[in-house]
C-alpha atoms as a PDB file:
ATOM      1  CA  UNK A   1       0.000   0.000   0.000  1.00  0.00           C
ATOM      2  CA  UNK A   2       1.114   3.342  -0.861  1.00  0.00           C
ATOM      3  CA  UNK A   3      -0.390   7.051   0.517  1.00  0.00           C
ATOM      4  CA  UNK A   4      -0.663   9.686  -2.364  1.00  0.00           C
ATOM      5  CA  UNK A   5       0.438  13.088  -1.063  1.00  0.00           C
ATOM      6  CA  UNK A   6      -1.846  15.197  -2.894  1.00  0.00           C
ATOM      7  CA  UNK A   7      -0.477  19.205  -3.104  1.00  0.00           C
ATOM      8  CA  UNK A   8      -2.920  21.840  -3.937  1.00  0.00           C
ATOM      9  CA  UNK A   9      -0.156  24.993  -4.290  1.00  0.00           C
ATOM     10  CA  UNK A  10      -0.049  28.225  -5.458  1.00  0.00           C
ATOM     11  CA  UNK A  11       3.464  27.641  -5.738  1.00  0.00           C
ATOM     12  CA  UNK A  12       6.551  26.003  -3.399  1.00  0.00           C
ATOM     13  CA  UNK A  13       6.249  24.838  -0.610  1.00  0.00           C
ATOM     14  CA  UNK A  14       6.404  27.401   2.756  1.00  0.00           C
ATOM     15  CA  UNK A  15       8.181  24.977   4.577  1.00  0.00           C
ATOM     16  CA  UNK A  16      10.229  22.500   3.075  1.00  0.00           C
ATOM     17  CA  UNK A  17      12.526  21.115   5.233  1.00  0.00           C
ATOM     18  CA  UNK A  18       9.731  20.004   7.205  1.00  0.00           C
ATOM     19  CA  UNK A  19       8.351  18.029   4.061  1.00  0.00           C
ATOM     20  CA  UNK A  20      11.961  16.592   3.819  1.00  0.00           C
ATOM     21  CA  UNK A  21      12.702  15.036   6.977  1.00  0.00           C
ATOM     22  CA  UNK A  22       8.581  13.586   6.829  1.00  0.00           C
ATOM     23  CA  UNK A  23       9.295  12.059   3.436  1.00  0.00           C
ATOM     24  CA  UNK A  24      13.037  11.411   4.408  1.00  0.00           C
ATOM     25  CA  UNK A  25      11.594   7.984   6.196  1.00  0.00           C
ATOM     26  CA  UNK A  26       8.150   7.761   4.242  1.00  0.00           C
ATOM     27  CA  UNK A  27       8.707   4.118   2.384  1.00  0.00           C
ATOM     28  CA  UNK A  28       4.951   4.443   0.770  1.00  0.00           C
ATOM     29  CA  UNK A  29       4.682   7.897  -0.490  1.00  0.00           C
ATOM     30  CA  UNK A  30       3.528   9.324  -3.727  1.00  0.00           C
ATOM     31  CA  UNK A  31       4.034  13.207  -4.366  1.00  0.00           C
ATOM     32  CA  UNK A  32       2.014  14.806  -6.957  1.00  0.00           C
ATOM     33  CA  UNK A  33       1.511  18.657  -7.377  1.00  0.00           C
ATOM     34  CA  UNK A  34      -0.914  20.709  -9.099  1.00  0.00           C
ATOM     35  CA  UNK A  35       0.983  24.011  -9.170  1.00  0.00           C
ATOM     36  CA  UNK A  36      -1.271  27.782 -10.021  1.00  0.00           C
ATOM     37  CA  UNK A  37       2.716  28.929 -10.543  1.00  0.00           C
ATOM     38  CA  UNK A  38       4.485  25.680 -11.880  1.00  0.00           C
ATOM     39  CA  UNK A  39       7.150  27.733 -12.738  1.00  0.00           C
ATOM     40  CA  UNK A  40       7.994  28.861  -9.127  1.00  0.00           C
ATOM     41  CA  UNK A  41       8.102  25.133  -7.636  1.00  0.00           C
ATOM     42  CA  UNK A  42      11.807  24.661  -6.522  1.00  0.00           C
ATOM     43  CA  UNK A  43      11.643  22.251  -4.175  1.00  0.00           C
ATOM     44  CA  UNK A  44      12.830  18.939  -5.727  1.00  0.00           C
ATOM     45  CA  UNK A  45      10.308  15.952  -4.541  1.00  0.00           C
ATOM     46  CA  UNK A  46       7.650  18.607  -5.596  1.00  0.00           C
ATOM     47  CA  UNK A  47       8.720  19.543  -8.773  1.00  0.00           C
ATOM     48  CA  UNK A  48       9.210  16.027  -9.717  1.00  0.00           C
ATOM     49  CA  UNK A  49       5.343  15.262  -8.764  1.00  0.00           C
ATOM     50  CA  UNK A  50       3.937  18.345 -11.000  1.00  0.00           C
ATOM     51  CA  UNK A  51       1.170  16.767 -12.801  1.00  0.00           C
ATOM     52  CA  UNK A  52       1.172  17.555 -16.732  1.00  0.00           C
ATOM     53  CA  UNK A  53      -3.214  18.955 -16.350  1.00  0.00           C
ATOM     54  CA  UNK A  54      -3.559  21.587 -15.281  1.00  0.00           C
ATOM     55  CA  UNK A  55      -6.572  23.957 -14.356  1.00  0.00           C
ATOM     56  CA  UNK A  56      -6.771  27.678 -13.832  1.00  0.00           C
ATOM     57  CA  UNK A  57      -7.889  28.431 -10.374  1.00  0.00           C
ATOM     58  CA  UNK A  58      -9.330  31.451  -8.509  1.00  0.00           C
ATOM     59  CA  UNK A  59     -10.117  31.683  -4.888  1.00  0.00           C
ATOM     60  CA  UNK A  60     -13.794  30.612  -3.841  1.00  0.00           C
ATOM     61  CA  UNK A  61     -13.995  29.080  -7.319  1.00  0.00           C
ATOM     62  CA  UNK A  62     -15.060  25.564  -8.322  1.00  0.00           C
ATOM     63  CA  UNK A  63     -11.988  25.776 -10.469  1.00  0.00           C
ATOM     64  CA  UNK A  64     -10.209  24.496  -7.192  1.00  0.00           C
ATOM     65  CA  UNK A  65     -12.453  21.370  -6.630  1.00  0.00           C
ATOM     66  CA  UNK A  66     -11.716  20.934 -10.716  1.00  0.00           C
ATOM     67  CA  UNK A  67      -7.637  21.068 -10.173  1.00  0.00           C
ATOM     68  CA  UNK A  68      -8.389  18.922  -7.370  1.00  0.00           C
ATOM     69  CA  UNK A  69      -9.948  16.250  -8.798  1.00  0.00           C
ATOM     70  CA  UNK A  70      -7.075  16.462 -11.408  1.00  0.00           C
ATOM     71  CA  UNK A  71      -4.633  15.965  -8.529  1.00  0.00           C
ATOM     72  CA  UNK A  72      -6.770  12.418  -7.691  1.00  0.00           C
ATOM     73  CA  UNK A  73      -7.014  11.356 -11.414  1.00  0.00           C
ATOM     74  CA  UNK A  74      -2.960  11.366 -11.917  1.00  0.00           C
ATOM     75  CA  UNK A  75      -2.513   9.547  -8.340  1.00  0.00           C
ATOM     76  CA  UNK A  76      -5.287   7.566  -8.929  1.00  0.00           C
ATOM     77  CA  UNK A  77      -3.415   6.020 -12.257  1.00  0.00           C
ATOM     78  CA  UNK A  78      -1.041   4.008  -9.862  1.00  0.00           C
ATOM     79  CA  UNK A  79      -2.925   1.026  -8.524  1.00  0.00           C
ATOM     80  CA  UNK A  80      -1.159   1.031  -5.776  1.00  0.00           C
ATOM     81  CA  UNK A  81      -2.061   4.217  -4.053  1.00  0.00           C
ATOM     82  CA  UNK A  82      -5.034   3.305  -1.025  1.00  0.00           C
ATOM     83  CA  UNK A  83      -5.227   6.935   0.053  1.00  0.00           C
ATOM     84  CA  UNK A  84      -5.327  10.157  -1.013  1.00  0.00           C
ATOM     85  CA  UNK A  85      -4.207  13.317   1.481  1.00  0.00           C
ATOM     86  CA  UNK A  86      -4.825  16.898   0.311  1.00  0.00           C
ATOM     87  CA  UNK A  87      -2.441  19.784   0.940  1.00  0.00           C
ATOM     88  CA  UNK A  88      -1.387  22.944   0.583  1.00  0.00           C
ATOM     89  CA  UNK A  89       1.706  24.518   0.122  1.00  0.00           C
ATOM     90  CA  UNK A  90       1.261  26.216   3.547  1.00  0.00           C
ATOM     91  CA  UNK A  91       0.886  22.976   5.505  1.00  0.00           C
ATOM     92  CA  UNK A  92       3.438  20.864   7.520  1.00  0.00           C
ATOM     93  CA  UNK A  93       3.526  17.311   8.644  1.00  0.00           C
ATOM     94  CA  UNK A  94       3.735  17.202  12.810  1.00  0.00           C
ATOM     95  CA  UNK A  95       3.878  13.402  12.915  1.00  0.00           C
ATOM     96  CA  UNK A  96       6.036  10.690  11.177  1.00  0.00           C
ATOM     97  CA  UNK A  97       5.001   9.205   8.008  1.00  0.00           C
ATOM     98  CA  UNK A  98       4.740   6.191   9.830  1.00  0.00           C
ATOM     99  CA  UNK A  99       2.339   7.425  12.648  1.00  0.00           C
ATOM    100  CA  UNK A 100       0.045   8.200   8.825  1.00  0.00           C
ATOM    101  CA  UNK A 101       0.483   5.050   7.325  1.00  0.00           C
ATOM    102  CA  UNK A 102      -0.043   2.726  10.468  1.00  0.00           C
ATOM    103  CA  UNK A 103      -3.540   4.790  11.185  1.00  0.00           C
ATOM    104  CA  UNK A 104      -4.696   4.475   7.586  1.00  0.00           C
ATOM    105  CA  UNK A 105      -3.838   0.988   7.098  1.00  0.00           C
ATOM    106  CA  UNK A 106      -6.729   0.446   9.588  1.00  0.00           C
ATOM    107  CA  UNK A 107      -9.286   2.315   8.073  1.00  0.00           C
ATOM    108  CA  UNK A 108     -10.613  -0.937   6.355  1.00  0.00           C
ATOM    109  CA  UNK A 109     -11.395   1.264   3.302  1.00  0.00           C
ATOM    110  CA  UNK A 110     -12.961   4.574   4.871  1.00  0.00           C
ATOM    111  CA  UNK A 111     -12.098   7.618   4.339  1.00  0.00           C
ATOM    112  CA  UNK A 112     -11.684  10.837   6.566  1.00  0.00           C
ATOM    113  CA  UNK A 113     -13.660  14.060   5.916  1.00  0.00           C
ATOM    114  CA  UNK A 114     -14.358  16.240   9.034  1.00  0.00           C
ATOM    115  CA  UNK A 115     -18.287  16.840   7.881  1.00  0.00           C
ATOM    116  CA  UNK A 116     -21.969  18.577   9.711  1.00  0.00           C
ATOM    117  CA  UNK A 117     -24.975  19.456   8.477  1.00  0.00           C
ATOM    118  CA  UNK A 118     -25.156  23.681   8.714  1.00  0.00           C
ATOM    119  CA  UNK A 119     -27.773  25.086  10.735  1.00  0.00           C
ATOM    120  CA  UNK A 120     -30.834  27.003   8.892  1.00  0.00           C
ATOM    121  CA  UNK A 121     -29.876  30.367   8.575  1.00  0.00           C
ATOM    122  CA  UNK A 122     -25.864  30.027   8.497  1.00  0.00           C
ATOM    123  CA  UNK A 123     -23.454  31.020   5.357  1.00  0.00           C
ATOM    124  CA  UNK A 124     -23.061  27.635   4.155  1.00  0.00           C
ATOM    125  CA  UNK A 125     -26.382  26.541   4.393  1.00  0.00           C
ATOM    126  CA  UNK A 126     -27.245  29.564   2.429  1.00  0.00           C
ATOM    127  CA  UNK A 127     -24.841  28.388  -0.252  1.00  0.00           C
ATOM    128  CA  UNK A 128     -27.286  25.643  -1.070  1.00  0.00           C
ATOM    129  CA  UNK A 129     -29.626  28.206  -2.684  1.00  0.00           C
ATOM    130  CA  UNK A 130     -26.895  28.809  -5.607  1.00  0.00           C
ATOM    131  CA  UNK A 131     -26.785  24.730  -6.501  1.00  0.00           C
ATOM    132  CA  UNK A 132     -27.759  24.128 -10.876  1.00  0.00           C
ATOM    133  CA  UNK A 133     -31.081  23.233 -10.914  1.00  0.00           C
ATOM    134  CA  UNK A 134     -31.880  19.563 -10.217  1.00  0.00           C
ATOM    135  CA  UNK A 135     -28.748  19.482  -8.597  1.00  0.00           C
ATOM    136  CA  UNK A 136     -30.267  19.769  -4.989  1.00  0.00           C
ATOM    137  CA  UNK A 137     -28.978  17.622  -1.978  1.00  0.00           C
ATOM    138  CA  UNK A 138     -31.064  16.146   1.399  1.00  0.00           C
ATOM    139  CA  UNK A 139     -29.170  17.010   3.564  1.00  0.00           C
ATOM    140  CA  UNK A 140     -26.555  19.199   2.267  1.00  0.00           C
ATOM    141  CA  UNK A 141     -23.335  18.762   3.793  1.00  0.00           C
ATOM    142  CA  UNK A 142     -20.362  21.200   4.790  1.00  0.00           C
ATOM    143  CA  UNK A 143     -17.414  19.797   5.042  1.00  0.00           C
ATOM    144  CA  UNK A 144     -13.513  20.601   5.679  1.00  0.00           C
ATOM    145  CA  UNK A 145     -11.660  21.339   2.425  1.00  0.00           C
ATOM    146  CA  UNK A 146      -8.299  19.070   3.648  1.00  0.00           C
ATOM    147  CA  UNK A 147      -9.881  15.786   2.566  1.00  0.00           C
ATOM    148  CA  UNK A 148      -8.177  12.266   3.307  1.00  0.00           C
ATOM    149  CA  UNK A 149     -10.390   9.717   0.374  1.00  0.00           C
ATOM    150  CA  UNK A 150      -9.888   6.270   0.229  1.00  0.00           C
ATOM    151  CA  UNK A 151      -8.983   4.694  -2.998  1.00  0.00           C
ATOM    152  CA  UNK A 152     -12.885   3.073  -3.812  1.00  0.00           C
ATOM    153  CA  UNK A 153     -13.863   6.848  -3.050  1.00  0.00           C
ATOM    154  CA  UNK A 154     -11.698   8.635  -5.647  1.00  0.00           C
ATOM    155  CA  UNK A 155     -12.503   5.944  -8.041  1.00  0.00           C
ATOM    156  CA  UNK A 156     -16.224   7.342  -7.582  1.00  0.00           C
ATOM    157  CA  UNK A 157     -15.665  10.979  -7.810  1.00  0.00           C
ATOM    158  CA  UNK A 158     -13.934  10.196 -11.195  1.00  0.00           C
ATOM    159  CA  UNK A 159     -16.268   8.093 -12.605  1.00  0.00           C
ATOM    160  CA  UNK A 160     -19.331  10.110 -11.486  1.00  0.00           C
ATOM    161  CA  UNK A 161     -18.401  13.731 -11.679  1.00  0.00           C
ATOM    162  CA  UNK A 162     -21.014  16.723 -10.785  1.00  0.00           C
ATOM    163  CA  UNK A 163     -18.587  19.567 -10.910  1.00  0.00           C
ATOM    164  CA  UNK A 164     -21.524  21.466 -13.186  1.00  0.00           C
ATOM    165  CA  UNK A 165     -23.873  21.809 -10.125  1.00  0.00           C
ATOM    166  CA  UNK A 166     -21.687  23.730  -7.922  1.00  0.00           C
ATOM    167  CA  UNK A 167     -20.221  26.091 -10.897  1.00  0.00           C
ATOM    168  CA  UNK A 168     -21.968  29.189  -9.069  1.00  0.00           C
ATOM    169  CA  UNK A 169     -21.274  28.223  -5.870  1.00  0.00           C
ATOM    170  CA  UNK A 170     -18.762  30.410  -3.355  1.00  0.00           C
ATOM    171  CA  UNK A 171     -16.273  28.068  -1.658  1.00  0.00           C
ATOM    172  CA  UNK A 172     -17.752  24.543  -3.217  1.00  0.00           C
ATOM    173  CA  UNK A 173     -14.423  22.606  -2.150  1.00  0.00           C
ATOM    174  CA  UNK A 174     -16.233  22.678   1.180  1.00  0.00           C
ATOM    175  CA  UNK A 175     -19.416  20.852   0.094  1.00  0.00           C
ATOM    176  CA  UNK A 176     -18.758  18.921  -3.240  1.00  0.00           C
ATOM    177  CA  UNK A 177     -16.783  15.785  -2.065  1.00  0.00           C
ATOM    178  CA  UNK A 178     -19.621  14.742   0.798  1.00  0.00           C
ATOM    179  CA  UNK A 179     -22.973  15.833  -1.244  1.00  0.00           C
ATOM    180  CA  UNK A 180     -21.276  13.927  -4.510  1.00  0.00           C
ATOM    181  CA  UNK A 181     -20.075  10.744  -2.664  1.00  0.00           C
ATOM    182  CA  UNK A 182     -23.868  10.521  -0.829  1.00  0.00           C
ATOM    183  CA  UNK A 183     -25.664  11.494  -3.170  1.00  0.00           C
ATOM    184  CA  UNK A 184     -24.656  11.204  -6.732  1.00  0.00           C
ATOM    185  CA  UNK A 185     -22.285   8.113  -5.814  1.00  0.00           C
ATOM    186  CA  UNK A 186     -24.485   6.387  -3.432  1.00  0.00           C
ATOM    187  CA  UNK A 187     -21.962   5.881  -0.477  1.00  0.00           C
ATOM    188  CA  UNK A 188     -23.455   5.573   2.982  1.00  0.00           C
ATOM    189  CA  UNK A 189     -21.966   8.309   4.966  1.00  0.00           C
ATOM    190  CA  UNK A 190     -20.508   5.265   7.449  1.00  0.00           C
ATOM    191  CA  UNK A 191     -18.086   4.522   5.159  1.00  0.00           C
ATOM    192  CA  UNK A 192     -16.525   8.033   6.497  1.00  0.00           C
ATOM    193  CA  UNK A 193     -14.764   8.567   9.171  1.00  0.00           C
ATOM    194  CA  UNK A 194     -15.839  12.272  10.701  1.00  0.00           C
ATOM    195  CA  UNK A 195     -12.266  13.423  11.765  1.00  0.00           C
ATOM    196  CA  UNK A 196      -9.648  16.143  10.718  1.00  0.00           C
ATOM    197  CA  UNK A 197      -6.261  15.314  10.670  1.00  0.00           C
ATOM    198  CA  UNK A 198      -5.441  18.930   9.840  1.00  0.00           C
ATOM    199  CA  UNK A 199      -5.258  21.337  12.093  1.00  0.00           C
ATOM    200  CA  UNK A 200      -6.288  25.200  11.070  1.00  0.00           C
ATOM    201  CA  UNK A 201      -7.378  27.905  13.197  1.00  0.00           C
ATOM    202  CA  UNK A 202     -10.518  29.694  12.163  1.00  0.00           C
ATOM    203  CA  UNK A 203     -10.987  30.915  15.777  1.00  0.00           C
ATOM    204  CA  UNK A 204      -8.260  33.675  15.099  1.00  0.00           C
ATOM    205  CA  UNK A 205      -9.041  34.649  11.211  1.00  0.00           C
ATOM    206  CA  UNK A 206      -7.501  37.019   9.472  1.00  0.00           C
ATOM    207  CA  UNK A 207      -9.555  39.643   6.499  1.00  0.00           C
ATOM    208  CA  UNK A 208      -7.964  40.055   3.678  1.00  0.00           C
ATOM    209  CA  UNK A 209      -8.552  43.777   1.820  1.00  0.00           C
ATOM    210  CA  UNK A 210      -7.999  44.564  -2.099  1.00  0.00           C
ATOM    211  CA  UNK A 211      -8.184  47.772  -3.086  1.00  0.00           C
ATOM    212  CA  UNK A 212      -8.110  49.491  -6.893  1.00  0.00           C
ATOM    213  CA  UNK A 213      -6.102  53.219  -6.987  1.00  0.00           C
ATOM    214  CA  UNK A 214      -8.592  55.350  -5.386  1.00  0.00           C
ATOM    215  CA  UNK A 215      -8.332  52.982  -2.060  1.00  0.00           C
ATOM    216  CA  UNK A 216     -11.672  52.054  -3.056  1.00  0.00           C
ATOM    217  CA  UNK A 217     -12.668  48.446  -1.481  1.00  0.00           C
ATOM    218  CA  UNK A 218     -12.947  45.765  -4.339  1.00  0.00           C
ATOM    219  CA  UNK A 219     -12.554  42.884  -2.721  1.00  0.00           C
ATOM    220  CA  UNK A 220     -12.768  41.035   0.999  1.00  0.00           C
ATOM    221  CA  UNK A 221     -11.588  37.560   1.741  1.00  0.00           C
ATOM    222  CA  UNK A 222     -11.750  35.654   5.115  1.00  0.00           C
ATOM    223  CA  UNK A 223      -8.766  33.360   5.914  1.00  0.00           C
ATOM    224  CA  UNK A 224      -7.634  31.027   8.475  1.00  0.00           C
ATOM    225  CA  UNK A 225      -4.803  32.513  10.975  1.00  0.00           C
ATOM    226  CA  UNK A 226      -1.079  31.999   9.412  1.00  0.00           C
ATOM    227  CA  UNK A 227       1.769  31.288  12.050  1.00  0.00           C
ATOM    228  CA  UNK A 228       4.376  33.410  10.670  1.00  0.00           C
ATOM    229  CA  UNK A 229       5.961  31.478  14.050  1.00  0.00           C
ATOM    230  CA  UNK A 230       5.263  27.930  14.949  1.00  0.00           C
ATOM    231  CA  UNK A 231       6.148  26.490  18.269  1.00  0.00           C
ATOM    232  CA  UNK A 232       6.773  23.371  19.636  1.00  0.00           C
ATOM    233  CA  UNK A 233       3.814  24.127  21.891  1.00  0.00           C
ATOM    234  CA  UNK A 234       1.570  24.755  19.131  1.00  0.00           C
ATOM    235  CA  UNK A 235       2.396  21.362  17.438  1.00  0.00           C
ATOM    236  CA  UNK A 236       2.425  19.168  20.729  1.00  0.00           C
ATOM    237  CA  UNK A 237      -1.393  20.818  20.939  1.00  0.00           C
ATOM    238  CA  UNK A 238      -2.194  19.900  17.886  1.00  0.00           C
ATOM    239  CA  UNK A 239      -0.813  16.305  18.007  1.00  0.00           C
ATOM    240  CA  UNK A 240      -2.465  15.862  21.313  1.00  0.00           C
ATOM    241  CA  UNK A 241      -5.597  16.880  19.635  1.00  0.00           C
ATOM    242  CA  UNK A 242      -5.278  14.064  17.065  1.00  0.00           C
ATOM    243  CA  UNK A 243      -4.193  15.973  14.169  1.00  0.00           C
ATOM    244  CA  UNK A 244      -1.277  14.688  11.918  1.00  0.00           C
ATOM    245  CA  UNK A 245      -0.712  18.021   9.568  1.00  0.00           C
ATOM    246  CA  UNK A 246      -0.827  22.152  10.722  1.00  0.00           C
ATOM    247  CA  UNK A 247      -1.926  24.747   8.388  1.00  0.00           C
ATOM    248  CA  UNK A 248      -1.229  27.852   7.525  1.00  0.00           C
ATOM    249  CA  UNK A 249       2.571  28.074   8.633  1.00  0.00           C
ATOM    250  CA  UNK A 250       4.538  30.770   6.477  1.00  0.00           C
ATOM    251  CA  UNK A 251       7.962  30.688   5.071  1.00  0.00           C
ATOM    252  CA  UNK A 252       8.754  33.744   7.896  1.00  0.00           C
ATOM    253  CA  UNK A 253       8.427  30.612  10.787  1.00  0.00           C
ATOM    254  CA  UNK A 254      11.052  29.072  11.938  1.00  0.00           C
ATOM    255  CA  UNK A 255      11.067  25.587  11.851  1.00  0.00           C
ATOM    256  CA  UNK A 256      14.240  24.480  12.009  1.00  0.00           C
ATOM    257  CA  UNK A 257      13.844  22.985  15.637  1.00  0.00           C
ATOM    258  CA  UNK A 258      10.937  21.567  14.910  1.00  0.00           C
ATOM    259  CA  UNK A 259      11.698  18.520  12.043  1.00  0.00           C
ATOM    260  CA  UNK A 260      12.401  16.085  15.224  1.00  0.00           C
ATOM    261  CA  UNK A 261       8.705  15.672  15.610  1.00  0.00           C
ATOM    262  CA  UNK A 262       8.286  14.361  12.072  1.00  0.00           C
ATOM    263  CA  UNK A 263      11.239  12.116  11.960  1.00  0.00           C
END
């Protein structure tokens, strides 16, 4: 059995040294990127796993569940790959591949998607109102975006895509894999495991502003806190807390104490 490490990037990696003593004793890895910026990817295990499709992304956009699914359909092509793992380019590994492997070996199949049903009323159960017609889900799930699929589960996004309903969606990367898989692919949602395995804080978010010349607001985006400083604190909390993967750590953190936890 091998574990496909799946990397959703703008560009390189924020932290690769931490990537390099993971994969350094990771017998049973696949890398494969799917770069916005191919052209910036300098790390070497990366740049190696740059996928030859490509899709032009934009944030919010279902263009992102489209390059993700891309990701899955060039890792899927080895047989031997069991599980998938979505990342970012601002995400470290906090545990040994090993810790990864042993856990997902004993998932009998399932996969791992942290996923609720959102209250009447709330954002994303508003979203549901900008679905294609006929493309309407009971219930309608939200899920985390940092997906861990089994191999029977890619297999059934691929063959059964539904990337057309969510086209006006905002943000569908955090609804399409659990509505598809229920109900377009008919899995049970037992066959998931409700868990994330990576950490990122939403408590302490951060607002993005663009502005044109005059300093007139264009544009607002809500993101996830970045630690532009990561301690071993923050990663024994996280581990503690089940959670094999942190994100959003910038290149600014210093992490150079920190690659003993991973291997």
């Amino acid at each position: 059995m091998t574990i496909a490490l799946c990397f959703l990037t703008i560009a390189d990696l924020s932290q690769p040294a931490m990537w390099d003593a993971f994969l350094a004793r990771a017998e049973g890895a696949t890398v494969y990127c799917h770069a916005k910026q191919p052209d910036e990817v300098t790390t070497g295990f990366l740049k190696d796993g740059i996928i030859a499709e490509r899709v032009a992304t934009g944030h919010g956009q279902a263009s992102l569940v489209d390059a993700t699914l891309t990701l899955f359909k060039a890792a899927f092509a080895d047989a031997r790959n069991e599980h998938f793992i979505l990342l970012s380019e601002t995400t470290v590994p906090i545990v040994p591949f090993a810790d990864v492997a042993l856990a997902l070996g004993g998932l009998a199949g399932k996969s791992l998607i942290s996923f609720r049903i959102p209250a009447q009323g709330t954002e994303h159960f508003r979203r549901q109102a900008t679905l294609a017609e006929g493309c309407r889900f009971t219930p309608f799930f939200e899920h985390d975006q940092w997906v861990i699929l089994s191999r029977r589960h890619v297999g059934l996004l691929l063959e059964k895509p539904k990337l057309h309903c969510f086209a006006r969606m905002f943000a569908p990367d955090e609804h399409y894999f659990m509505n598809v898989l229920v109900h377009h692919c008919g899995m049970r949602p037992d066959e998931v495991l409700n868990r994330r395995r990576t950490f990122v804080n939403w408590k302490e978010r951060q607002v993005k502003e663009v502005r044109d010349g005059s300093g007139r607001l264009v544009k607002r985006t809500i993101h996830p806190r970045t630690y532009d400083a990561l301690t071993s604190s923050d990663i024994v909390q996280a581990r503690d807390a089940g959670f094999w993967f942190f994100r959003k750590v910038s290149q600014d953190a210093d992490c150079g104490g920190l690659v003993n936890f991973v291997s």
